[in-house]
N, C-alpha and C. Protein backbone atom coordinates (compact mmCIF):
# COMPACT_ATOMS: atom_id res chain seq x y z
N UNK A 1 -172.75 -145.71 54.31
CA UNK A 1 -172.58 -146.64 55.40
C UNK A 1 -172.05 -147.94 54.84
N UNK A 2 -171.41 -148.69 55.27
CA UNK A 2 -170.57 -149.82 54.77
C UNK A 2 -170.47 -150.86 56.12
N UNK A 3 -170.62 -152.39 56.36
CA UNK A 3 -170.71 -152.94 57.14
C UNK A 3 -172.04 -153.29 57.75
N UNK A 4 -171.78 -153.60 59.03
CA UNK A 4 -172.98 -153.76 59.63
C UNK A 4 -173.97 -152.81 60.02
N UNK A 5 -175.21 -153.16 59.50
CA UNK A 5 -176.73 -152.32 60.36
C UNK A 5 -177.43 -152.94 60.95
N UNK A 6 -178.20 -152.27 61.63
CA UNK A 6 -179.12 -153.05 62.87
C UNK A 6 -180.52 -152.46 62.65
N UNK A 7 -181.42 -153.41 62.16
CA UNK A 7 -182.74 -152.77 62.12
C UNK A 7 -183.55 -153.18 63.33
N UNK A 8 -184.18 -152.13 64.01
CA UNK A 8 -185.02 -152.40 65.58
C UNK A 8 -185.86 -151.78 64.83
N UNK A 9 -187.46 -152.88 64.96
CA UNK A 9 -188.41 -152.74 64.45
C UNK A 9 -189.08 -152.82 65.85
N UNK A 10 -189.91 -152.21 65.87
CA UNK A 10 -191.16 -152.37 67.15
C UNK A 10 -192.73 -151.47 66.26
N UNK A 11 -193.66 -152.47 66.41
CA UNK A 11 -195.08 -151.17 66.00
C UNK A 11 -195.88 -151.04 67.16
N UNK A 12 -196.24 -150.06 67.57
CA UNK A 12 -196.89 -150.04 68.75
C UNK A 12 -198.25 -150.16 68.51
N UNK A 13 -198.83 -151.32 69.38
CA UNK A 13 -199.83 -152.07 68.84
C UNK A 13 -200.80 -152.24 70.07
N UNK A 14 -202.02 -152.90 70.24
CA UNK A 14 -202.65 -153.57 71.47
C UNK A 14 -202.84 -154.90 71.66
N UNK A 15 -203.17 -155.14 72.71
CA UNK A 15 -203.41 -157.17 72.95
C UNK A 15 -205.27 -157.49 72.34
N UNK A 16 -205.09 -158.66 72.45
CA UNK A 16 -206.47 -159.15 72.45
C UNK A 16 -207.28 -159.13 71.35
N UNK A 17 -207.34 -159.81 70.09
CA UNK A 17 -207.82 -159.95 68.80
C UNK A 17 -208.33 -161.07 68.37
N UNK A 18 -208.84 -160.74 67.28
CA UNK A 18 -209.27 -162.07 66.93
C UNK A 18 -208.68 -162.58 65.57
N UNK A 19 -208.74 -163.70 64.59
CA UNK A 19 -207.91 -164.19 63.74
C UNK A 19 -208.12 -163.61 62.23
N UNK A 20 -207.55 -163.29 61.37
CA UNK A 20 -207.75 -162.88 60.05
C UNK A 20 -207.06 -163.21 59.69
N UNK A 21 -207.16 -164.24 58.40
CA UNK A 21 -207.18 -164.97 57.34
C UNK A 21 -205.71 -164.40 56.64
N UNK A 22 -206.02 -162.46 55.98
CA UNK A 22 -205.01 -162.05 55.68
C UNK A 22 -204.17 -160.59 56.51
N UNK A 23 -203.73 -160.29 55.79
CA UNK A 23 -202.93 -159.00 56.63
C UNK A 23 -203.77 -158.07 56.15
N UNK A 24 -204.01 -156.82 56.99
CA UNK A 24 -204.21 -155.73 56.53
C UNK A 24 -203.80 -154.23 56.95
N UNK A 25 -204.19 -153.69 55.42
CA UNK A 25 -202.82 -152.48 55.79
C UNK A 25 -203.31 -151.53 56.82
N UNK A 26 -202.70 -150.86 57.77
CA UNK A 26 -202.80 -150.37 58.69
C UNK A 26 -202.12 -149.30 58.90
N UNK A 27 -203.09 -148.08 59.32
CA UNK A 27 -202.22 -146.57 59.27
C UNK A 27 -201.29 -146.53 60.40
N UNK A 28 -199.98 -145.83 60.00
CA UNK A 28 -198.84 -145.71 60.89
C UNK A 28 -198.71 -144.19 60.70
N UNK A 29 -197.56 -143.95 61.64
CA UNK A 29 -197.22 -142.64 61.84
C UNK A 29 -195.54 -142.58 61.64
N UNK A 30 -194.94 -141.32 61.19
CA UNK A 30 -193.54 -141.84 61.38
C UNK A 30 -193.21 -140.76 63.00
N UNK A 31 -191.98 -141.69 63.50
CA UNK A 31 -192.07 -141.34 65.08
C UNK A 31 -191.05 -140.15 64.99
N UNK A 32 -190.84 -138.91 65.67
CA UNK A 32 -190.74 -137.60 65.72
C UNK A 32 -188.79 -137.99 65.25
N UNK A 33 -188.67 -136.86 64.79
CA UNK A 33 -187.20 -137.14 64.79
C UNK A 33 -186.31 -136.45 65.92
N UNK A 34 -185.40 -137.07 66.34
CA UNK A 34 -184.36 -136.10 67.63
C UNK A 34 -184.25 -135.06 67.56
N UNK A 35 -184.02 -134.51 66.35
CA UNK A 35 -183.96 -132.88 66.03
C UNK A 35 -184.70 -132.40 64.70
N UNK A 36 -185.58 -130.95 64.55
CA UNK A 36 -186.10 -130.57 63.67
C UNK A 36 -185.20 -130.81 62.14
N UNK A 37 -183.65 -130.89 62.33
CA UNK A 37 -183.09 -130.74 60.92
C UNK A 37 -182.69 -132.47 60.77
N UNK A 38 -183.15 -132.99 61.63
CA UNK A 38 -182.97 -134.65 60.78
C UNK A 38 -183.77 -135.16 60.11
N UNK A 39 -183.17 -135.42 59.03
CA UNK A 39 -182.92 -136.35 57.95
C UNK A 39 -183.66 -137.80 58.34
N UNK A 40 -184.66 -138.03 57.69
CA UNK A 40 -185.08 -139.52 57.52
C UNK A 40 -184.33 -140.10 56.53
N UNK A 41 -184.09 -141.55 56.89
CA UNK A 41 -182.74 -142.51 56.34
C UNK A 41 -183.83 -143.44 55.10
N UNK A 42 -184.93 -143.66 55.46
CA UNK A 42 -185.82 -144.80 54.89
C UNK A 42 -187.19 -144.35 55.39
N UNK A 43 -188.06 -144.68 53.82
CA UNK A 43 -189.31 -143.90 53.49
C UNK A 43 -190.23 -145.48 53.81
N UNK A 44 -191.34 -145.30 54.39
CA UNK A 44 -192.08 -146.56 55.10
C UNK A 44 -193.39 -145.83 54.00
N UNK A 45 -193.82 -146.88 53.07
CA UNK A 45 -194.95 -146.73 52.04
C UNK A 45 -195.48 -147.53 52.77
N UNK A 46 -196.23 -148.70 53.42
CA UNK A 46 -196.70 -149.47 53.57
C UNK A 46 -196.83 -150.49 54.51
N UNK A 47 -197.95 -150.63 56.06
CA UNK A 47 -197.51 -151.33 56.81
C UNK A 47 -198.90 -152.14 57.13
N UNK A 48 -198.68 -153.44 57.15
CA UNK A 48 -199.31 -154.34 57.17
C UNK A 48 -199.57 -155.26 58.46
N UNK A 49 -200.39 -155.80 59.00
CA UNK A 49 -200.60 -156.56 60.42
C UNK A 49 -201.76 -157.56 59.93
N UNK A 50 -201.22 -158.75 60.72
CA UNK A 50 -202.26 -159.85 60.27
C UNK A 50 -202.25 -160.88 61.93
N UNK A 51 -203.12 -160.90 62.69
CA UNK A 51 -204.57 -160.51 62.33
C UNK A 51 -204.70 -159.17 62.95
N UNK A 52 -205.14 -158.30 62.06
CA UNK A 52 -206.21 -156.88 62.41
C UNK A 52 -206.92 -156.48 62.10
N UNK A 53 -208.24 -157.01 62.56
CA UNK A 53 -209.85 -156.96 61.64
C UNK A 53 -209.81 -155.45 62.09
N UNK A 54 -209.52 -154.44 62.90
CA UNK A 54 -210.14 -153.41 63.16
C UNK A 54 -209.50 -152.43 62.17
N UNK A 55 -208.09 -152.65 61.49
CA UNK A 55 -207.54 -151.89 60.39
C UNK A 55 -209.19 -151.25 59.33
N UNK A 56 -209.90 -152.12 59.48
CA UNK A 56 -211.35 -151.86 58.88
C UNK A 56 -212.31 -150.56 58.55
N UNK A 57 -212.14 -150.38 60.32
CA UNK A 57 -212.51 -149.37 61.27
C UNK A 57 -211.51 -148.42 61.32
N UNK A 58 -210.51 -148.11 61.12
CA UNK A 58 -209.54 -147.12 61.18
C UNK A 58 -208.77 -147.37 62.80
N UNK A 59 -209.13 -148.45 63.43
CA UNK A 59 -208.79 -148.77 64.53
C UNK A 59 -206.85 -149.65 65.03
N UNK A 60 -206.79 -148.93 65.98
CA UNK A 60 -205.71 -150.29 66.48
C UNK A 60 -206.02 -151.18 66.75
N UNK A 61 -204.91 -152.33 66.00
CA UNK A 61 -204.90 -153.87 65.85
C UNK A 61 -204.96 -154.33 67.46
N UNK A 62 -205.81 -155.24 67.48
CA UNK A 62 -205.76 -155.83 69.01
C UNK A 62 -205.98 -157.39 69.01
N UNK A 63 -204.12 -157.57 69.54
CA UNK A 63 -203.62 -158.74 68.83
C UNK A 63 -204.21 -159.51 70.44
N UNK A 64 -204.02 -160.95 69.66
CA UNK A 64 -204.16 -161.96 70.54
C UNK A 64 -202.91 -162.51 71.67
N UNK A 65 -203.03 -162.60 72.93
CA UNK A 65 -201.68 -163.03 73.36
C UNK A 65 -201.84 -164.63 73.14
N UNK A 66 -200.42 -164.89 73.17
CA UNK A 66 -200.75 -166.24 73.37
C UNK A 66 -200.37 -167.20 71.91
N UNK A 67 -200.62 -166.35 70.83
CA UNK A 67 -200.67 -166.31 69.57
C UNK A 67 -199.97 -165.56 68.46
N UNK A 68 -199.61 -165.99 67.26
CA UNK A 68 -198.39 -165.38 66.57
C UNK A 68 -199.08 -164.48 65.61
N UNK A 69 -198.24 -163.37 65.64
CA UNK A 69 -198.93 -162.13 64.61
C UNK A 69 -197.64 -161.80 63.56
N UNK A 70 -198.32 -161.51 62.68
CA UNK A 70 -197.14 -160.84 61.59
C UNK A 70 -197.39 -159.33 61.00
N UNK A 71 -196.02 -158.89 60.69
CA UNK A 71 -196.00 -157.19 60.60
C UNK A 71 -195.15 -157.74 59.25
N UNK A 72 -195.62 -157.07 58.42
CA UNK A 72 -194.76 -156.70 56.85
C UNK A 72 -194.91 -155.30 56.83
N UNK A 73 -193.81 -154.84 56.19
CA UNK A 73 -193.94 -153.41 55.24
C UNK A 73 -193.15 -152.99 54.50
N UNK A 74 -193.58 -151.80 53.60
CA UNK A 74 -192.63 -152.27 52.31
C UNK A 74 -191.91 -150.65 52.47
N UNK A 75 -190.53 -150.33 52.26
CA UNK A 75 -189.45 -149.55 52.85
C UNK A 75 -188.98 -149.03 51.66
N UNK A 76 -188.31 -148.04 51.72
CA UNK A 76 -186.76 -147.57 50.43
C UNK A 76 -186.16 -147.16 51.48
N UNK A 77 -185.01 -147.63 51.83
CA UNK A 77 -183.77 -147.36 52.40
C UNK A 77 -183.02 -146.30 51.93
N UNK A 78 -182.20 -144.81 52.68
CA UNK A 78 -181.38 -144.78 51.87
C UNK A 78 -179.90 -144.52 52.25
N UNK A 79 -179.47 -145.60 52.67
CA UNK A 79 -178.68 -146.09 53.52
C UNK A 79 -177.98 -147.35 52.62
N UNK A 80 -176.99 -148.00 52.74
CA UNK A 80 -176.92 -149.53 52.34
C UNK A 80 -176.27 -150.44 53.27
N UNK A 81 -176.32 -151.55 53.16
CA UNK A 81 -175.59 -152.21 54.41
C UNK A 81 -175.63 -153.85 54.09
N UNK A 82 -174.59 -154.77 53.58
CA UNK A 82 -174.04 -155.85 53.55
C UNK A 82 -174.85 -156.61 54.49
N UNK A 83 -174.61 -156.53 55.85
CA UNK A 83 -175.60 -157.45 56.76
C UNK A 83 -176.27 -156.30 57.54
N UNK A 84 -177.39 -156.81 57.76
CA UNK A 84 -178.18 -156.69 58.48
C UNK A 84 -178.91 -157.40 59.53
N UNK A 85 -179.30 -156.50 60.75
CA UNK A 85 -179.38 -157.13 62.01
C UNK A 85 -181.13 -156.41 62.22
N UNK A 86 -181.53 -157.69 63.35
CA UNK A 86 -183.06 -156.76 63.63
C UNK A 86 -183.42 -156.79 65.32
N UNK A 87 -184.01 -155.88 65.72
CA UNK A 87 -185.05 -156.49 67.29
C UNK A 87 -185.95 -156.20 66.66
N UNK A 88 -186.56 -156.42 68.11
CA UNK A 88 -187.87 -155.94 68.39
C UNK A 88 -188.13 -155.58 69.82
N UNK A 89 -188.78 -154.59 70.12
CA UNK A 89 -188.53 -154.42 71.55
C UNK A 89 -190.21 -153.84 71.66
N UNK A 90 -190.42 -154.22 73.22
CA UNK A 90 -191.97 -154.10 73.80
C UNK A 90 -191.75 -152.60 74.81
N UNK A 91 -192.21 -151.71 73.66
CA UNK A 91 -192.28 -150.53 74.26
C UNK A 91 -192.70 -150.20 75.93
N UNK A 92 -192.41 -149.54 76.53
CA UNK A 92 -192.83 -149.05 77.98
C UNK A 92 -192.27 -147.66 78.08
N UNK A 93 -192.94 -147.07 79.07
CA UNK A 93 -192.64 -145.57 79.63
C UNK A 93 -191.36 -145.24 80.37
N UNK A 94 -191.09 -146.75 80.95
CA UNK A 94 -189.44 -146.20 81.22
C UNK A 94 -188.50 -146.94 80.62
N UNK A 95 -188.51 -148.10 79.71
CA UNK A 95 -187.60 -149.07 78.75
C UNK A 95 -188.11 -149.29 77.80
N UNK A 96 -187.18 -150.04 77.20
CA UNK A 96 -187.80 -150.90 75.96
C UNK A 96 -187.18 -152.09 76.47
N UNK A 97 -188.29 -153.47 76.57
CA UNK A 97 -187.64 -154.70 76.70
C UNK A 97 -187.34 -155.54 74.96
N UNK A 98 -186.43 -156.26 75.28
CA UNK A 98 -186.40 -156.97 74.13
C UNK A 98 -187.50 -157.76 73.55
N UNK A 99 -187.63 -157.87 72.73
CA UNK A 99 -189.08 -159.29 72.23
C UNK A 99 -188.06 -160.60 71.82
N UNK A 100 -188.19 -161.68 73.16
CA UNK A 100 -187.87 -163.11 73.26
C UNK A 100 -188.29 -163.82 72.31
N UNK A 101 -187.17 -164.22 71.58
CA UNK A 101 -187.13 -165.56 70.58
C UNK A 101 -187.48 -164.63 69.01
N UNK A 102 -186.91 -163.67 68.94
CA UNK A 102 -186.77 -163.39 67.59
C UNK A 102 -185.69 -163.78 67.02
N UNK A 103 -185.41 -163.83 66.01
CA UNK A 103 -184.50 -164.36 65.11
C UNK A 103 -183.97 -162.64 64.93
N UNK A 104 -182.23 -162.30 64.80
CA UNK A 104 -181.99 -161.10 65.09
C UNK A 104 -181.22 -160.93 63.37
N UNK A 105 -181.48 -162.00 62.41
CA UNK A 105 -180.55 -161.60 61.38
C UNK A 105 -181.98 -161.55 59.87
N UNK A 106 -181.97 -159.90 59.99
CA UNK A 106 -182.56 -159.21 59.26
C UNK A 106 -182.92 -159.83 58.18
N UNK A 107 -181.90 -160.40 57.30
CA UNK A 107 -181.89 -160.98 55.78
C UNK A 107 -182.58 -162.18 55.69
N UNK A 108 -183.36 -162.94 56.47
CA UNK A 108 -183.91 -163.80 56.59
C UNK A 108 -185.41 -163.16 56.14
N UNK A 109 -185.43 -161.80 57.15
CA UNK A 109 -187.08 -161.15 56.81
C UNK A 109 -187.27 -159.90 55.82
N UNK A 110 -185.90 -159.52 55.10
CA UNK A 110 -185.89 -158.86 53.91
C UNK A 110 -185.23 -159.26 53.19
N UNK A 111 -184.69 -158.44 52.03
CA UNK A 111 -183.74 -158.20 51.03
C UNK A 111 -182.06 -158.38 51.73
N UNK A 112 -180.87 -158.80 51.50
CA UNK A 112 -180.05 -158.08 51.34
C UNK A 112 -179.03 -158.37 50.41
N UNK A 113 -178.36 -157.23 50.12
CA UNK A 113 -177.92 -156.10 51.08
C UNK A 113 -178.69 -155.05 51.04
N UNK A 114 -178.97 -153.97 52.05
CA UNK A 114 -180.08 -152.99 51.38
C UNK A 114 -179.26 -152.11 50.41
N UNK A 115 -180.02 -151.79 49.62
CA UNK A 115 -179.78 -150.72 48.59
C UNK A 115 -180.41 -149.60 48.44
N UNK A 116 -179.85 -148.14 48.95
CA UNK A 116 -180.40 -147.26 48.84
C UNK A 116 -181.07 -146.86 47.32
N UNK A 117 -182.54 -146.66 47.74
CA UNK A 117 -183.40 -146.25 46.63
C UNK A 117 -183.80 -147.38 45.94
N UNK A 118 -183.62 -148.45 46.49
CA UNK A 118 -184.67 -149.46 46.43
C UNK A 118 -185.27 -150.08 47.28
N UNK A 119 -186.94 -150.37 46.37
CA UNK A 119 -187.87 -150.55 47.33
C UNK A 119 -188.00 -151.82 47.77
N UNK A 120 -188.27 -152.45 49.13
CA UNK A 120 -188.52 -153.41 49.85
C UNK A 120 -189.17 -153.71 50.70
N UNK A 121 -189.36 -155.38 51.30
CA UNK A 121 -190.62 -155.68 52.25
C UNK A 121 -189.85 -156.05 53.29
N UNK A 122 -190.23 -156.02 54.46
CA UNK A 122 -189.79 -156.79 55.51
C UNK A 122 -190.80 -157.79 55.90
N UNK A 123 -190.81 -158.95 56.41
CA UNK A 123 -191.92 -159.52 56.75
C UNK A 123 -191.04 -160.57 58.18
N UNK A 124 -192.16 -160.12 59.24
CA UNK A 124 -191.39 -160.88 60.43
C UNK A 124 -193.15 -161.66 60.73
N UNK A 125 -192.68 -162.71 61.86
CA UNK A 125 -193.94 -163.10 62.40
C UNK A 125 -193.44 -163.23 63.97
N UNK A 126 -194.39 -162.64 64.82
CA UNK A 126 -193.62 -162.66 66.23
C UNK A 126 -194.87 -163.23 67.11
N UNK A 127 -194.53 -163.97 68.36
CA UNK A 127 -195.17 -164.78 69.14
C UNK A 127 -195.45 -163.54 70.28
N UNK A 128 -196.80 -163.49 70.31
CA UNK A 128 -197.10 -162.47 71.49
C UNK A 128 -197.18 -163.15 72.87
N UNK A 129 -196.61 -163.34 73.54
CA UNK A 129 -196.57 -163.74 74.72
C UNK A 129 -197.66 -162.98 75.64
N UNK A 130 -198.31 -164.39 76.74
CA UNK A 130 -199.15 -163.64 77.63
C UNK A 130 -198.25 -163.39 78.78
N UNK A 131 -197.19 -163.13 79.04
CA UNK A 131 -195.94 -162.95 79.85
C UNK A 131 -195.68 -161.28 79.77
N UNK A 132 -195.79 -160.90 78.53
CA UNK A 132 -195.06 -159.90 78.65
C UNK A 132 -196.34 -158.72 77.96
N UNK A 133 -195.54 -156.76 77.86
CA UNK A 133 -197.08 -156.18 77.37
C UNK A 133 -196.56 -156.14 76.12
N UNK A 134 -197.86 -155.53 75.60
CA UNK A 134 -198.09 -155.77 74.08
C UNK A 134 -197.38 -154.59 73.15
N UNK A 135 -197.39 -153.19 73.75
CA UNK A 135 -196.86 -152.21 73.19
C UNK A 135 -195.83 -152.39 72.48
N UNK A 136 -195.58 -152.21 71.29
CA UNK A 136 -194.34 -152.42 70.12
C UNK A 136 -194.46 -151.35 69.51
N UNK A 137 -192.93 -150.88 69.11
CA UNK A 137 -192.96 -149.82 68.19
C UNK A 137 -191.58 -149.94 67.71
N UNK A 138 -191.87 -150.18 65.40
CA UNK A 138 -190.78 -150.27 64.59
C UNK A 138 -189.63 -149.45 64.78
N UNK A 139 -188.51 -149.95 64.70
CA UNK A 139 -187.39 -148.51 64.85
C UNK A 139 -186.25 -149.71 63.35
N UNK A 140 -186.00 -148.41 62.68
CA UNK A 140 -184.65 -148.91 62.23
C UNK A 140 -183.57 -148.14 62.45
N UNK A 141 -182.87 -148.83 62.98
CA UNK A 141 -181.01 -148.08 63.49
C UNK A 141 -179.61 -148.38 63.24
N UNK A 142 -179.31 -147.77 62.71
CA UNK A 142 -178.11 -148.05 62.07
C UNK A 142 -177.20 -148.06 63.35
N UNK A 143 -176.38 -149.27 64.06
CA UNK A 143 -176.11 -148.87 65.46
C UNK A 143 -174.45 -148.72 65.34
N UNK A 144 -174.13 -148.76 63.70
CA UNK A 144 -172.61 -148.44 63.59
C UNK A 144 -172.30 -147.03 63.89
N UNK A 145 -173.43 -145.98 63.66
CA UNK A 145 -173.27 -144.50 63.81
C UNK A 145 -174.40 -144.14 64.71
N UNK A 146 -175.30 -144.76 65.15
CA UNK A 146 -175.85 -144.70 66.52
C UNK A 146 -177.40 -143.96 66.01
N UNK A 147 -177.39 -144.00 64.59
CA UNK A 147 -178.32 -142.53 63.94
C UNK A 147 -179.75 -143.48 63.45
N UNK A 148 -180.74 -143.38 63.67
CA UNK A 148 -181.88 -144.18 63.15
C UNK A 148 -182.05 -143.80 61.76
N UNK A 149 -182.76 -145.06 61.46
CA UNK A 149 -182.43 -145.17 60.12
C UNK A 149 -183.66 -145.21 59.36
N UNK A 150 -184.93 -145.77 60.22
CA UNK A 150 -186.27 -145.89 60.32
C UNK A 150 -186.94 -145.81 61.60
N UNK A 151 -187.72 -144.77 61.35
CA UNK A 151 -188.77 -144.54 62.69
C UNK A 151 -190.42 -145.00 62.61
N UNK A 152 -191.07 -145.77 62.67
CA UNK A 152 -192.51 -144.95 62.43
C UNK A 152 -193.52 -146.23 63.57
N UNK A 153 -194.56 -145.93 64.26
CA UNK A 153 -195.26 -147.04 64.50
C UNK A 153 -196.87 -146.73 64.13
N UNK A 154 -197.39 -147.86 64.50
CA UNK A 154 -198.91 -148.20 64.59
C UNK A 154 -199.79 -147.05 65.86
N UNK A 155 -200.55 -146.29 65.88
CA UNK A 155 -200.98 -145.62 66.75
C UNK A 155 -201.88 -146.36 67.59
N UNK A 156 -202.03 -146.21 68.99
CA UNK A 156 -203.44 -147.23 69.46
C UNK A 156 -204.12 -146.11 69.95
């Protein structure tokens, strides 16, 4: 891949938490692929949420609205891409809305350029609005070939 990529991150998460100090790592799932013979693009070792005291408990994070939460995790791409682009979108049963007031240029919250087969963090911090729902779920997509590039979210 050469040019532009677009990473759409969403973790699907819950509202209503309380504050922790640091991040903690938190079990994810990777999300089904379109077809049995696809190919995952980028391997997700590691995903992190701050505040999520219930990561503790084996529980979903139940964030605060109102208040800013942060998602890191650490990736191998194997893909590469000069610039990089990001969302975030608030999962629902019949859309995905965008998540308002993110910053959409990737390289600010990782590495770039990515380099396939090397490992990396992403680290965003996003304002949960009491406006909108809480459901998020990570996606990375390469939107030059339309093919995801990273799938996986947070289970609630």
């Amino acid at each position: 891949m050469n040019g532009n990529s677009e990473f759409v991150f969403v973790a699907l998460l819950l509202a209503l938490s309380s504050f922790k100090s640091y991040a903690e790592v938190v079990h994810f799932r990777e999300c089904p692929k379109p077809t049995p013979d696809a190919v995952s693009n980028c391997t997700i070792h590691e995903v992190r949420v701050d505040p999520c005291r219930e990561a503790a408990e084996d529980k979903p994070c139940r964030l605060r609205r109102g208040y800013n939460s942060s998602i890191s995790f650490d990736y191998t791409p194997n893909f590469s891409g000069d610039t990089l682009e990001t969302r975030a979108y608030w999962a629902s049963a019949l859309t995905d809305l965008p998540f308002l007031g993110m910053s959409s240029d990737a390289c600010t919250m990782t590495s770039c350029p990515a380099v396939p087969g090397q490992k990396q963090t992403y680290n965003v911090q996003l304002f949960i609005s009491k406006k909108f729902p809480i459901n998020i779920r990570p996606q990375v997509e390469d939107m030059e070939s339309a093919r995801a590039r990273m799938l996986f979210h947070v289970p609630n």
